[in-house]
N, C-alpha and C. Protein backbone atom coordinates (compact mmCIF):
# COMPACT_ATOMS: atom_id res chain seq x y z
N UNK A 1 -20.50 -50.15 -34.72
CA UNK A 1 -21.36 -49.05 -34.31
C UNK A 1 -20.99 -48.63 -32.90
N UNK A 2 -20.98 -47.13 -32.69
CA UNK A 2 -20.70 -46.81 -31.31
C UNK A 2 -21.91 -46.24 -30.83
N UNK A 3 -22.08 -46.94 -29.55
CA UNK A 3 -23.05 -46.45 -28.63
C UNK A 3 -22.61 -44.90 -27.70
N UNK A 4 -23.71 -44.22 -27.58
CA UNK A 4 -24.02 -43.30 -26.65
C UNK A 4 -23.99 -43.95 -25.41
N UNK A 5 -23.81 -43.35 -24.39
CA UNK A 5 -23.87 -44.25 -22.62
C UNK A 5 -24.30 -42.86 -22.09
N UNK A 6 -25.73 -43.36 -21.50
CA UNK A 6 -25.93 -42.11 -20.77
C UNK A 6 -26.42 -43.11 -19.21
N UNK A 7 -25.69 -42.07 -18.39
CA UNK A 7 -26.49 -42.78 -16.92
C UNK A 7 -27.18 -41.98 -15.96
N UNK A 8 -28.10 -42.58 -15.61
CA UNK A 8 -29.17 -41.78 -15.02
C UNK A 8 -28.78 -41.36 -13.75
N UNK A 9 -29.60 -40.81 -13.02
CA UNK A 9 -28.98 -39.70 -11.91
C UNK A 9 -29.26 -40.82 -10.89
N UNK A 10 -30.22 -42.10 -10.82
CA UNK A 10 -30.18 -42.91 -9.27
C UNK A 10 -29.16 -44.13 -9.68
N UNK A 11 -28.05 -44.15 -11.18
CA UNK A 11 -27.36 -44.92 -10.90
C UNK A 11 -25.95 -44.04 -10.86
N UNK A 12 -26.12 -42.75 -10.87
CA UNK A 12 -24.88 -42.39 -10.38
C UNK A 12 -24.79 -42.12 -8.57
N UNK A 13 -26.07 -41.70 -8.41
CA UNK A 13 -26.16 -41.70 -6.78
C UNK A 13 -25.58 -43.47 -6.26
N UNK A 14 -26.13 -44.17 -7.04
CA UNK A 14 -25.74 -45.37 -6.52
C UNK A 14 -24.46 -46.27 -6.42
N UNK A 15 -23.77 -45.56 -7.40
CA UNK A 15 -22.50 -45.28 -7.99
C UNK A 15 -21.49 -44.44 -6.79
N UNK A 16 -22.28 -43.48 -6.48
CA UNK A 16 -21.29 -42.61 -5.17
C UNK A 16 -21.61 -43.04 -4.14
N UNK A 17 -22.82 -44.56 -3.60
CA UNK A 17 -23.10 -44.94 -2.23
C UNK A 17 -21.84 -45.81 -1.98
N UNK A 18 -21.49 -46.52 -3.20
CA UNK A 18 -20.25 -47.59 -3.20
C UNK A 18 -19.12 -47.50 -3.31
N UNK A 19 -18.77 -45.74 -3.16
CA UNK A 19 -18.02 -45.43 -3.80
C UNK A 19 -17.63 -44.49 -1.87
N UNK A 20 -18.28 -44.12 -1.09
CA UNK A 20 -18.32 -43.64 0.08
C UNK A 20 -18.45 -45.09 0.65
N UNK A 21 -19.03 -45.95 0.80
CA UNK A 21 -18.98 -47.21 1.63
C UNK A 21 -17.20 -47.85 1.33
N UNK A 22 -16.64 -47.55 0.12
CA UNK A 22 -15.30 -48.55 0.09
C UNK A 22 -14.11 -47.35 0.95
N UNK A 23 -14.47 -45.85 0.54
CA UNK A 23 -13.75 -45.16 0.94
C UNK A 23 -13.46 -45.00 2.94
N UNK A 24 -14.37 -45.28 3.23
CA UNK A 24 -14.19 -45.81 4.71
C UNK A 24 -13.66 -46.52 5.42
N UNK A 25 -13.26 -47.69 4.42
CA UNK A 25 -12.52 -48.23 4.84
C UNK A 25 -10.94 -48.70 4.04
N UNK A 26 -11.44 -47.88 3.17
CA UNK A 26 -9.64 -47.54 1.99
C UNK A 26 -9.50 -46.65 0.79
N UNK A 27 -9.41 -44.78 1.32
CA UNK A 27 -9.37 -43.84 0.25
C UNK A 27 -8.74 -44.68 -0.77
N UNK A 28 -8.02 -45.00 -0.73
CA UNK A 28 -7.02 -44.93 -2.14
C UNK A 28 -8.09 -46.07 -3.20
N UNK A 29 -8.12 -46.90 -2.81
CA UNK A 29 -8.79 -47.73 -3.04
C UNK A 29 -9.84 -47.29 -3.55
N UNK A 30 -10.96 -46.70 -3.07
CA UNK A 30 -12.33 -46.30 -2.99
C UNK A 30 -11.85 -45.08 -4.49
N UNK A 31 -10.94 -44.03 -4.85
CA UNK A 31 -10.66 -43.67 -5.74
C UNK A 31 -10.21 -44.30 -7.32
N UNK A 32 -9.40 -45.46 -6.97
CA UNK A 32 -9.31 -46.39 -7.98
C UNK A 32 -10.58 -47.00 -8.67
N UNK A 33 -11.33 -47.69 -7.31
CA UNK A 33 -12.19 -48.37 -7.77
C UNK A 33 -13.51 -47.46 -8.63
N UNK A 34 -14.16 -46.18 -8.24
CA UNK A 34 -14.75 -45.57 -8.81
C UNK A 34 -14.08 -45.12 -10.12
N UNK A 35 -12.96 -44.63 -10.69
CA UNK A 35 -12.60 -44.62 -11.93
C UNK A 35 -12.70 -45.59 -13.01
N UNK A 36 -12.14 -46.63 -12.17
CA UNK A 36 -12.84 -48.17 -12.93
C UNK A 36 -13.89 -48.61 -13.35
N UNK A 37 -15.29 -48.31 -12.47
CA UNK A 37 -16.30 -48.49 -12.45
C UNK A 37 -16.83 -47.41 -13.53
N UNK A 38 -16.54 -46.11 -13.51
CA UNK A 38 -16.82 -45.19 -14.71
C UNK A 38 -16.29 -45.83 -15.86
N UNK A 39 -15.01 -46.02 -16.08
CA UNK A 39 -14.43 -47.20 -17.63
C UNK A 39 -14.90 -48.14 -17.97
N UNK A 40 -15.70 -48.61 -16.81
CA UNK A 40 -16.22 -49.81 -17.34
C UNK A 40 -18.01 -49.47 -17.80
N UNK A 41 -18.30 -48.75 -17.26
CA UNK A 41 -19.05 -47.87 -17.71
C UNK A 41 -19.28 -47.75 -19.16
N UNK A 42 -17.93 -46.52 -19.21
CA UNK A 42 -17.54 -45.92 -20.72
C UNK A 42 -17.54 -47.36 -21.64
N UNK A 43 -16.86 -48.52 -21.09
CA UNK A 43 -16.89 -49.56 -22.07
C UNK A 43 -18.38 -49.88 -23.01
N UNK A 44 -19.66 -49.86 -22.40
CA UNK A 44 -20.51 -50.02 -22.99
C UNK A 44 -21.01 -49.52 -24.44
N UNK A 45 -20.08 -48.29 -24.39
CA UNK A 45 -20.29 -47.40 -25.88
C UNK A 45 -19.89 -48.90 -26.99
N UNK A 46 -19.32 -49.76 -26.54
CA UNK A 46 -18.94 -50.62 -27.60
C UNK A 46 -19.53 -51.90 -27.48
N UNK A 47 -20.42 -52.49 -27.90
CA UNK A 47 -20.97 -54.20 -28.06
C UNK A 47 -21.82 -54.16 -26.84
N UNK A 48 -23.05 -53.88 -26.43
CA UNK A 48 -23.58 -53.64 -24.97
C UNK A 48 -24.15 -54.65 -25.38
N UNK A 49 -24.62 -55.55 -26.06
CA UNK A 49 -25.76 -56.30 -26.62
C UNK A 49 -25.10 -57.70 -26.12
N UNK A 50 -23.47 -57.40 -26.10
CA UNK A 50 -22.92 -58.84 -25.91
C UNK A 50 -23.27 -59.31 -24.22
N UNK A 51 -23.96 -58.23 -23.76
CA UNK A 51 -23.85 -58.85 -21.69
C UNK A 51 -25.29 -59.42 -21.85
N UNK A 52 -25.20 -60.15 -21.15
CA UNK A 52 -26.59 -61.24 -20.79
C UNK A 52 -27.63 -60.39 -20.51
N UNK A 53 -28.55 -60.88 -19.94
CA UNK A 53 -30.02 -60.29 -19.82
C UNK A 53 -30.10 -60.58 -17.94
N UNK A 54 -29.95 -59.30 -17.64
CA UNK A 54 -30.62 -59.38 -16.01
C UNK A 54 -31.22 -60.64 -16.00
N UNK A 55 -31.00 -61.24 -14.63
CA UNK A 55 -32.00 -62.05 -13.81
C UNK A 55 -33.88 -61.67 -13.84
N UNK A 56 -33.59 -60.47 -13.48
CA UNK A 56 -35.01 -59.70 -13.54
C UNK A 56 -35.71 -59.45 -14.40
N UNK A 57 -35.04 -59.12 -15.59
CA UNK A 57 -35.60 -58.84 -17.28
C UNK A 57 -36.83 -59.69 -17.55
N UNK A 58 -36.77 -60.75 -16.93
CA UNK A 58 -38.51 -60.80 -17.90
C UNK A 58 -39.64 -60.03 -16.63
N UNK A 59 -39.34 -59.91 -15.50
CA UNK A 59 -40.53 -59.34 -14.81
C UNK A 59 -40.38 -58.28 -14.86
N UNK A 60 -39.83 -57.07 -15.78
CA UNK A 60 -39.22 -55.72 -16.40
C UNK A 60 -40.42 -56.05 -17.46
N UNK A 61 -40.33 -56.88 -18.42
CA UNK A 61 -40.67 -56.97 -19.59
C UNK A 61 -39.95 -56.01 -20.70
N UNK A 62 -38.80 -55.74 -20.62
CA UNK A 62 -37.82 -54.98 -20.72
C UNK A 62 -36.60 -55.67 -21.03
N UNK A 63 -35.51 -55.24 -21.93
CA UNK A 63 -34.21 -56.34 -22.77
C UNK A 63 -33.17 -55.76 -21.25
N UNK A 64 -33.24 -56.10 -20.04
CA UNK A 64 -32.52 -55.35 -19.11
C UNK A 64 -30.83 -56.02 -18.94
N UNK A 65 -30.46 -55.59 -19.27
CA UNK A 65 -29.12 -56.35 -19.37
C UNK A 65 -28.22 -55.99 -17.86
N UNK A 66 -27.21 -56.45 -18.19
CA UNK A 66 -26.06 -56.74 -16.67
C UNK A 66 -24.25 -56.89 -16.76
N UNK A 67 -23.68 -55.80 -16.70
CA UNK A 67 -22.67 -55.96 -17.00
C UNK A 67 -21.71 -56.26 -15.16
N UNK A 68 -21.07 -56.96 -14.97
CA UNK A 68 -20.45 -57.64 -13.78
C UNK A 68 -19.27 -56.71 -13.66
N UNK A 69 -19.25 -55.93 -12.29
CA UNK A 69 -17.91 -55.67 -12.09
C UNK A 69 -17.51 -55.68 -11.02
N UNK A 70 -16.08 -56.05 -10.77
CA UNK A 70 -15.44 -56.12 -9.74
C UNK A 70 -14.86 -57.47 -9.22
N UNK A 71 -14.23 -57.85 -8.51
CA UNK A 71 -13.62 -59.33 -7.90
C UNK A 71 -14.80 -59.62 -6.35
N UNK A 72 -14.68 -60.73 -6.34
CA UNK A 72 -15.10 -62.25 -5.45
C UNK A 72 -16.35 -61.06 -4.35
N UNK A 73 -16.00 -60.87 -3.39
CA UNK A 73 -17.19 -59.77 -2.44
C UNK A 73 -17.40 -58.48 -2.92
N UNK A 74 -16.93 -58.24 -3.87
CA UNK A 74 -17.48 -56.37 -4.45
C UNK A 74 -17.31 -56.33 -5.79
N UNK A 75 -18.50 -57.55 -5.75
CA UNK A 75 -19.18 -57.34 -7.63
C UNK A 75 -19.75 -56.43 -7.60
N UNK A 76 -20.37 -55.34 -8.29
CA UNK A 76 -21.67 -54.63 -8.48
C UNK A 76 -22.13 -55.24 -9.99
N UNK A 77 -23.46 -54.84 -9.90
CA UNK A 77 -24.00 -55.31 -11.31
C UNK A 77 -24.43 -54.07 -11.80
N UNK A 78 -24.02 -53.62 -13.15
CA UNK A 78 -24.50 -52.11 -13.89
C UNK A 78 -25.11 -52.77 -14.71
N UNK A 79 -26.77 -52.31 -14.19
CA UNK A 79 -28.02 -52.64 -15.14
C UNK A 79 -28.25 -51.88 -16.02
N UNK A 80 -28.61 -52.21 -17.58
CA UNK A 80 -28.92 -51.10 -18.73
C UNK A 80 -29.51 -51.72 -19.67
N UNK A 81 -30.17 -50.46 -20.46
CA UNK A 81 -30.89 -50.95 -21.56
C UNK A 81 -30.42 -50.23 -22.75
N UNK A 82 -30.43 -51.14 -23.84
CA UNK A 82 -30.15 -50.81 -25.29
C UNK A 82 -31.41 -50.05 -26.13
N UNK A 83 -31.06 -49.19 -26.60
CA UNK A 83 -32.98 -48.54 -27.44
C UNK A 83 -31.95 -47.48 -28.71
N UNK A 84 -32.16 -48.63 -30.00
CA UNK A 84 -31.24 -48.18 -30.62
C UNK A 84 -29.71 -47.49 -30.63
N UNK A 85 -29.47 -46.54 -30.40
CA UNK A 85 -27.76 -46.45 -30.68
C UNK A 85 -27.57 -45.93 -29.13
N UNK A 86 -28.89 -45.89 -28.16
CA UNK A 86 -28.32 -45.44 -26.68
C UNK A 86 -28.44 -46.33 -25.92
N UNK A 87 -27.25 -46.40 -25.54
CA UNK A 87 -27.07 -47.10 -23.82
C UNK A 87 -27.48 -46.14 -22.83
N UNK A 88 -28.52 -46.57 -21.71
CA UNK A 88 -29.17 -46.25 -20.72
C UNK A 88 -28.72 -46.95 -19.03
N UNK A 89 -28.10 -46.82 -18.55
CA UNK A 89 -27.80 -47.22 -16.91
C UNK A 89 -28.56 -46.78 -16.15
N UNK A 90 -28.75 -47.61 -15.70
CA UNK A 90 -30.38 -47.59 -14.69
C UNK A 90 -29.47 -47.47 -13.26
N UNK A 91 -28.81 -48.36 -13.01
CA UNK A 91 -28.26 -48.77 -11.80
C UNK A 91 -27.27 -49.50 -11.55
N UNK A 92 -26.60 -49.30 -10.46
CA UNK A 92 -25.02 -49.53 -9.92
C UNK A 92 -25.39 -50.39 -8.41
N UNK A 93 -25.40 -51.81 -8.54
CA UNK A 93 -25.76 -52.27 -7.25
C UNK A 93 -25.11 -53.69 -6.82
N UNK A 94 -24.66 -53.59 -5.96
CA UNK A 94 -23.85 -54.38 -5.09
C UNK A 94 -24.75 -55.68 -5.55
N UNK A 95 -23.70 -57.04 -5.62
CA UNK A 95 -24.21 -58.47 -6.24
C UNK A 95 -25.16 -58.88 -5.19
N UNK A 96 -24.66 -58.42 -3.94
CA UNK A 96 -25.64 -59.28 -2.57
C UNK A 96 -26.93 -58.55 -2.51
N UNK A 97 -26.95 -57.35 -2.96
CA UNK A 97 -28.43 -56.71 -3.28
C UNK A 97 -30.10 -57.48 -3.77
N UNK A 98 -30.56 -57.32 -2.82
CA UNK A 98 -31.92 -58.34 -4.06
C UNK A 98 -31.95 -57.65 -5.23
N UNK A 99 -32.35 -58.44 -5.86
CA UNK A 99 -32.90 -58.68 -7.71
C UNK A 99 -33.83 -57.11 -7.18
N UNK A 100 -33.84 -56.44 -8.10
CA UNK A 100 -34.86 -55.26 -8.52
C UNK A 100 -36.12 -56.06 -8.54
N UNK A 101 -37.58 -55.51 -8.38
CA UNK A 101 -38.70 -55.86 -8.62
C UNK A 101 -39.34 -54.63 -8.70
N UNK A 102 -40.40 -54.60 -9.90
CA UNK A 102 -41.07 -53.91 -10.66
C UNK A 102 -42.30 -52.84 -9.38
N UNK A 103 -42.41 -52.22 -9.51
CA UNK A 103 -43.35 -51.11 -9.38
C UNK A 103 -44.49 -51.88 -8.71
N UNK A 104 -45.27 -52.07 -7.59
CA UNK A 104 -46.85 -52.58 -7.69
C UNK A 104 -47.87 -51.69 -8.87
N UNK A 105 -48.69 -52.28 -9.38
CA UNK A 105 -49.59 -51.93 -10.02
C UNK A 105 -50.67 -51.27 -9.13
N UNK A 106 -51.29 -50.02 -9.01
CA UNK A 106 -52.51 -49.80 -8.11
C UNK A 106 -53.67 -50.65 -8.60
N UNK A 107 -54.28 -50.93 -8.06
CA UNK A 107 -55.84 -51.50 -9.06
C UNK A 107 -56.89 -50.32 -8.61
């Protein structure tokens, strides 16, 4: 089965913060690496179910999954969710980033 991959507009912004932070200190580089990061991306159309479950996923209450990219200091983690045949990307965020945490509740 092939998945749809759609990504949302604060993980492509987040996507172009890492993508201007590498270019500062190596265009060429910073061009490579964002093409990559889109392919690996695009990879999800195929088996998304096989990446683990976020760290965060149970305080989501949500199947939030985590696909790893990049070598040793510039992992990012591309967070997404499966909801039948669509892949959803939430976010593009550097490994040293804290864990996401949920919304406060107002009472």
């Amino acid at each position: 089965m092939k998945y749809q991959v759609q990504i949302s507009p604060q993980a492509l912004d987040e996507a172009e913060e890492g993508y201007l932070w590498i270019r500062e200190k190596a265009p060429l580089a910073a061009a490579r690496w964002y093409s990559r990061l889109m392919q690996a991306i695009d990879s999800l159309e195929r088996n998304p179910e096989s990446y683990p479950l976020a760290p965060e996923a149970e305080a989501f209450a949500v199947e939030l999954r985590q696909m790893l990219f990049g070598k040793r200091s510039g992992i990012y983690r591309i967070l997404f969710t499966v909801h039948g045949n669509v892949v959803r990307v939430h976010h593009v965020r550097h490994g040293a980033q804290q864990f996401l945490e949920p919304p406060e509740k107002e009472n």
